[in-house]
Protein backbone atom coordinates (compact mmCIF):
# COMPACT_ATOMS: atom_id res chain seq x y z
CA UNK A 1 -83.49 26.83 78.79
CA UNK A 2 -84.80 24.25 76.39
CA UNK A 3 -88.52 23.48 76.39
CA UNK A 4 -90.02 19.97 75.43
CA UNK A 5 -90.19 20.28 71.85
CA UNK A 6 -86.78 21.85 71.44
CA UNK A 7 -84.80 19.25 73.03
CA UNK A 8 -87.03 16.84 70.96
CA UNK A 9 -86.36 18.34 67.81
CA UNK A 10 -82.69 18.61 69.28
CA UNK A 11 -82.59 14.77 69.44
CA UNK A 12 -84.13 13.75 66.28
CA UNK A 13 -81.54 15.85 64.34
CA UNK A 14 -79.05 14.17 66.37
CA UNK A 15 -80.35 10.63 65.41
CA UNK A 16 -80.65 11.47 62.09
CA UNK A 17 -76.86 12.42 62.13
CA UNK A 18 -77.88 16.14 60.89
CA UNK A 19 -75.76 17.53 64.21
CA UNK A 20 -73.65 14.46 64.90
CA UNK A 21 -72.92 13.70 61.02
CA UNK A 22 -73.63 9.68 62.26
CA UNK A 23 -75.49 8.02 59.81
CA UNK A 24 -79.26 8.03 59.91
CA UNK A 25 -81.45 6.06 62.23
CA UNK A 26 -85.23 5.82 61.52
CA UNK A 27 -85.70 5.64 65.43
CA UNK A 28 -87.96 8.49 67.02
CA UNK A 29 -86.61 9.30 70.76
CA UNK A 30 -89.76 10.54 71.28
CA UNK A 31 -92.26 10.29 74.39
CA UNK A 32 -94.17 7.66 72.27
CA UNK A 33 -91.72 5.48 72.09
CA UNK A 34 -90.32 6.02 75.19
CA UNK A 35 -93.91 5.05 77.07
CA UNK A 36 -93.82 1.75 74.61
CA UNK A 37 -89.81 0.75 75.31
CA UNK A 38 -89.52 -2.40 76.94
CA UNK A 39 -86.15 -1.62 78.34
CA UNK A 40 -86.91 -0.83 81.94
CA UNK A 41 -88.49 -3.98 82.02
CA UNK A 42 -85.89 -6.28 80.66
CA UNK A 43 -85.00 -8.66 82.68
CA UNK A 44 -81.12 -7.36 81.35
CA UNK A 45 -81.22 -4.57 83.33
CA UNK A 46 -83.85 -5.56 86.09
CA UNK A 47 -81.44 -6.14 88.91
CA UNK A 48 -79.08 -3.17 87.77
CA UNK A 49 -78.76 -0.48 90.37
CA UNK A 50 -77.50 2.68 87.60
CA UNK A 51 -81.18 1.82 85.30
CA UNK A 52 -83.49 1.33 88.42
CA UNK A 53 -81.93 4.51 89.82
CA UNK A 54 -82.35 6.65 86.36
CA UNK A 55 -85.84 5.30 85.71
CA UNK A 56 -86.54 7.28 89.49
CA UNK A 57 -84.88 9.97 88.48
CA UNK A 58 -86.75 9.99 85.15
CA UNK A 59 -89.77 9.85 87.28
CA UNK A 60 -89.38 12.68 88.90
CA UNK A 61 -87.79 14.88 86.32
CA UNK A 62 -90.86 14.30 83.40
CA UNK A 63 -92.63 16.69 84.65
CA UNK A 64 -93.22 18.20 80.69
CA UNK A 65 -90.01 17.76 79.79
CA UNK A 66 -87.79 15.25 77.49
CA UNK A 67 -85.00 13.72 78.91
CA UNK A 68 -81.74 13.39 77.68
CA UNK A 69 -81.00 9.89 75.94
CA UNK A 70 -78.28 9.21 78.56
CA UNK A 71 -80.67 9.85 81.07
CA UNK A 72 -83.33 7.68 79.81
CA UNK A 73 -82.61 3.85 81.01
CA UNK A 74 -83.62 2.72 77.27
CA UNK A 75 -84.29 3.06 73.83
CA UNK A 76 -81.18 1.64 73.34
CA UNK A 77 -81.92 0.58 69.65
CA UNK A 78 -81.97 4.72 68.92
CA UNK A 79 -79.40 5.70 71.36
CA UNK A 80 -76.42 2.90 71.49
CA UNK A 81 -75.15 1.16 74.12
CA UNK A 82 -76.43 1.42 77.85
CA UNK A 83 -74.33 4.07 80.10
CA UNK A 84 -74.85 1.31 83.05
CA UNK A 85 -72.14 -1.16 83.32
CA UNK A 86 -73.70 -3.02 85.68
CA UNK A 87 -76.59 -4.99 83.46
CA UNK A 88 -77.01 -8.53 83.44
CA UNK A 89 -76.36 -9.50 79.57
CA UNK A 90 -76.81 -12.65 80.53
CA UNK A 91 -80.39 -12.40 81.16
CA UNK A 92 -82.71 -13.08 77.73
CA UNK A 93 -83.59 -9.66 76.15
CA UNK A 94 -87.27 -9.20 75.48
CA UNK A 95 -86.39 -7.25 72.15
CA UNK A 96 -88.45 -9.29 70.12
CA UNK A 97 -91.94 -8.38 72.44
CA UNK A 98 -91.06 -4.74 72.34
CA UNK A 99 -93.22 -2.41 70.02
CA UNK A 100 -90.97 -0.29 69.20
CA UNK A 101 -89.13 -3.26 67.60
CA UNK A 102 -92.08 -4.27 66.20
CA UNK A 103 -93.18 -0.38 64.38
CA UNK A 104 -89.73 -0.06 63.19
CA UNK A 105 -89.28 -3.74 61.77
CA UNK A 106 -85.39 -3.89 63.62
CA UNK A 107 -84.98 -7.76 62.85
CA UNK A 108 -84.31 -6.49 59.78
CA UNK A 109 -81.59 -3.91 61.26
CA UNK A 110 -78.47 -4.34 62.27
CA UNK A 111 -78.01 -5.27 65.42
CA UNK A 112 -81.37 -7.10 65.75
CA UNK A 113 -81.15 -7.83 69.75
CA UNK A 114 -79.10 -6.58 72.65
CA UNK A 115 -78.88 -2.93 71.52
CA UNK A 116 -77.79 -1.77 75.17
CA UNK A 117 -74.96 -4.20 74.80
CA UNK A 118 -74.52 -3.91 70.98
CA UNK A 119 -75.07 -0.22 70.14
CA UNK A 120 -78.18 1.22 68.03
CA UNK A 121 -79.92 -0.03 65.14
CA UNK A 122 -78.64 0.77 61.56
């Protein structure tokens, strides 16, 4: 059984492509950013039934523990694309108000918006 810090260290190496060989992301999945993503309140995925239900999920299962990025209904600019198909990319992102957009400076990554639609930052 992995404890907290394992699967964190698990998921950085995988986001720095040391276990996926993907190129490297500067993008902690870490509780920090987690608590500062915007995601679960964007009005994107507001009305979607798949992120509502994971954020209860998520809810339940923190209890010390770090979720898996698939099971996290965020952080899309470190993970990729949203797992949901049901979100609303319609809607205005909120990107640009997010601090984890701000600490890492991703207007100047590619893609700058939309990451649950457009895949991670580079």
């Amino acid at each position: 059984m992995l404890k907290s810090g394992d699967n964190l260290v698990k998921w950085k190496n995988i986001i720095s492509g040391s276990l996926s060989g993907k190129e490297k992301s500067d993008i902690d999945f870490d509780r920090e950013n987690m608590i500062k993503c915007l995601c679960s309140q964007c009005p994107v995925q507001r009305n979607s039934e798949c992120a509502q239900n994971k954020m209860k999920m998520l809810q339940i299962s923190m209890k010390g523990m770090s979720p898996e990025p698939s099971d996290f209904p965020g952080m899309y600019c470190a993970n990729g694309k949203a797992v949901c198909d049901d979100l609303d990319v319609h809607k205005k992102c909120q990107c640009i108000n997010c601090e984890v957009w701000k600490k890492y400076e991703l207007n100047s990554k590619k893609p700058d918006l939309n990451f649950c639609q457009n895949g991670k930052a580079e």
